[in-house]
Structure formats: C-alpha cells, structure tokens
N, C-alpha and C. Protein backbone atom coordinates (compact mmCIF):
# COMPACT_ATOMS: atom_id res chain seq x y z
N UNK A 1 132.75 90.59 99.79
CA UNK A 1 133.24 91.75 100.50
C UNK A 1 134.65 91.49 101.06
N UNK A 2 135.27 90.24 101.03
CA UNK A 2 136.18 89.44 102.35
C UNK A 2 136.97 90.28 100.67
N UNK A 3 136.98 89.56 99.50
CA UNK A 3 137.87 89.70 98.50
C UNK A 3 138.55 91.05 98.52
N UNK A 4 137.24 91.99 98.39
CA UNK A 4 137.95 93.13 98.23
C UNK A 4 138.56 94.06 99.23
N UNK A 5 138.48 93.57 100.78
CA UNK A 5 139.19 93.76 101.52
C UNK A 5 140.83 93.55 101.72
N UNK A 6 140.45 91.96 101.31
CA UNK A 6 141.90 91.66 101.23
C UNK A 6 143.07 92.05 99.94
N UNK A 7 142.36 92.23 99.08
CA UNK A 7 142.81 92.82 97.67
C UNK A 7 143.29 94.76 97.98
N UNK A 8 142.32 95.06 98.67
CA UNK A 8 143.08 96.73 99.51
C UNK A 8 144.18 96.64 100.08
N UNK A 9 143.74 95.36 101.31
CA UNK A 9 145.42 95.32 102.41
C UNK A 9 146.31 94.85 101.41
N UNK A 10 146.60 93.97 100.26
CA UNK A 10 147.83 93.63 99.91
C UNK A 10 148.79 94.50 99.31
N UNK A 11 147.53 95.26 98.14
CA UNK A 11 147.88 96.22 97.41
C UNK A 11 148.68 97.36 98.14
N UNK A 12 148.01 97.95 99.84
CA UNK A 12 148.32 98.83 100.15
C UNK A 12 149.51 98.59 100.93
N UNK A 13 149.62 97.72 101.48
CA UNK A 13 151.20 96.43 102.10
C UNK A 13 152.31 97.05 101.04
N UNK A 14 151.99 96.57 99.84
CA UNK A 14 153.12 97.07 98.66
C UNK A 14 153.13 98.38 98.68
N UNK A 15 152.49 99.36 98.40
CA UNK A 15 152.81 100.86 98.23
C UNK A 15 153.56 101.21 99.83
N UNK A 16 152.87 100.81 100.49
CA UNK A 16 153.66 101.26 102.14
C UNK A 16 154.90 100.69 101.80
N UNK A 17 155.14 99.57 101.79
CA UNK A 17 156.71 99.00 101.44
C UNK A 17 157.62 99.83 100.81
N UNK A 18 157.08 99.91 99.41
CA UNK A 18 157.93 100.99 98.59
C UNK A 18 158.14 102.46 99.23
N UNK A 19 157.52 102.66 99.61
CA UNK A 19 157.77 104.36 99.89
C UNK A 19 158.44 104.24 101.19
N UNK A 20 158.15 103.19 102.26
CA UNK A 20 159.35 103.12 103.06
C UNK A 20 160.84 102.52 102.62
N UNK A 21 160.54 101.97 101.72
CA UNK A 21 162.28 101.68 101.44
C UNK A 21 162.60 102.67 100.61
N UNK A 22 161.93 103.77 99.59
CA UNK A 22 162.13 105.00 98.97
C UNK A 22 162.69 105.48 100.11
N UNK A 23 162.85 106.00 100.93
CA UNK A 23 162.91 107.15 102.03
C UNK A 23 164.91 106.65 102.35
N UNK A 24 164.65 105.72 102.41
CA UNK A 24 166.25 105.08 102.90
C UNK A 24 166.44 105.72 101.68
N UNK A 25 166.48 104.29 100.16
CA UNK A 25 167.32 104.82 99.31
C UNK A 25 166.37 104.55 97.61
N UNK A 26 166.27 105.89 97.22
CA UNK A 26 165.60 106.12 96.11
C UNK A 26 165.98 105.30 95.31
N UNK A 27 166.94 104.82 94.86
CA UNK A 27 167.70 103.59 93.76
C UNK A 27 166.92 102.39 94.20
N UNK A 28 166.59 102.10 95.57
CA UNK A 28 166.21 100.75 95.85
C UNK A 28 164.13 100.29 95.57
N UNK A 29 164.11 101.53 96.17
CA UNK A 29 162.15 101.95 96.02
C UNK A 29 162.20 101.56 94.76
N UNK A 30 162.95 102.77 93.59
CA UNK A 30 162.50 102.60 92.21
C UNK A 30 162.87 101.36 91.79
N UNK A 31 163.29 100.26 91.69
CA UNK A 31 163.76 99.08 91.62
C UNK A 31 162.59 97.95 91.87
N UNK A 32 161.88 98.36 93.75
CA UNK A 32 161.17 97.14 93.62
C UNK A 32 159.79 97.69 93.13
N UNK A 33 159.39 99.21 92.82
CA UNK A 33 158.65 99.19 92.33
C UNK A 33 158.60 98.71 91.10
N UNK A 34 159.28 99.02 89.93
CA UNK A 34 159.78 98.83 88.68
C UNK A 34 159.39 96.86 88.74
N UNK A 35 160.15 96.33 89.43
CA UNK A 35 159.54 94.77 89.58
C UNK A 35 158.51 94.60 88.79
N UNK A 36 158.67 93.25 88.54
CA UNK A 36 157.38 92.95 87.80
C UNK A 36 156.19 92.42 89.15
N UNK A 37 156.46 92.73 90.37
CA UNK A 37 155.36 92.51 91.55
C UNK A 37 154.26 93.34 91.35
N UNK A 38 154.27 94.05 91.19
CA UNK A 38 153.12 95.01 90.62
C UNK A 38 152.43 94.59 90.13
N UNK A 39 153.24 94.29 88.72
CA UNK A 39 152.12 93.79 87.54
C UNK A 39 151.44 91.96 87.58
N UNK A 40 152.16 91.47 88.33
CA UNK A 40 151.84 89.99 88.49
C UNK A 40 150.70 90.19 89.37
N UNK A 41 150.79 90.82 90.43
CA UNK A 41 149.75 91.26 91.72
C UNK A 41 148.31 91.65 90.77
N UNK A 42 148.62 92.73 89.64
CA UNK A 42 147.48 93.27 89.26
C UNK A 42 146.89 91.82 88.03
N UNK A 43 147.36 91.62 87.33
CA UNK A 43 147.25 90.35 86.81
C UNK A 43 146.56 88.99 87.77
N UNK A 44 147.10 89.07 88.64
CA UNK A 44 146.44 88.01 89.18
C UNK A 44 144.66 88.43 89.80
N UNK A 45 144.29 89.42 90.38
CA UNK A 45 143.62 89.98 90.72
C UNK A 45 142.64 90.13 89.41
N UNK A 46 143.10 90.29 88.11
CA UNK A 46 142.31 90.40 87.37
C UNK A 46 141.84 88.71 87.14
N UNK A 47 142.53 87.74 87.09
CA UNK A 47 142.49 86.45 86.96
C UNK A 47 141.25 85.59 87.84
N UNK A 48 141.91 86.77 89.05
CA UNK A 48 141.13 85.82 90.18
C UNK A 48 139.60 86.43 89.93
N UNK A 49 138.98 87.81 89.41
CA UNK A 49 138.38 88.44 89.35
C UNK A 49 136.74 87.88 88.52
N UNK A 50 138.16 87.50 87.07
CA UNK A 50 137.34 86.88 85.84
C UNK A 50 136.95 85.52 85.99
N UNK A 51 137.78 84.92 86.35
CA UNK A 51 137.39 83.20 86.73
C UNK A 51 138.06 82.49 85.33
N UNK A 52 139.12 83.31 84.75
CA UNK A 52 139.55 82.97 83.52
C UNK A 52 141.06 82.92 83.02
C-alpha cells in the first residue's frame, strides 16, 4: 500500500511542477514535460513493479 502511495505523490509532485512552471512560461512547462523525466519515472515504476 506504502508503494502505491508513494508512486501517486511523485507522479503528482511532477504534474503540479509542470503546470506551475506552464503558468509563468509555456516554452518552459512544454520542455520539462517533453523531458525524458516522465518516461524514465514511468519506466522505472514499471521495473520496480515487475521485479525485472
């Protein structure tokens, strides 16, 4: 239960991030969303998930 708690707050840490730095400046949001943080985050989560 601890996992998928903490797997909500990180995920949701990043979307809050982005959309507050969207609000300043749209060039910068789309940027760190675009990042490969996303996809490493979701990747790892699947990693940590499978045991593989």
């Amino acid at each position: 239960m601890l996992r998928y708690i903490v797997k909500i707050l990180v995920s949701s840490v990043i979307i809050v991030l982005v959309s507050e730095v969207s609000k300043k400046s749209g060039y910068i949001g789309g940027l760190i969303a675009s990042l490969p943080l996303t996809s490493m985050l979701a990747l790892f989560w699947l990693c940590n998930d499978t045991n593989s």
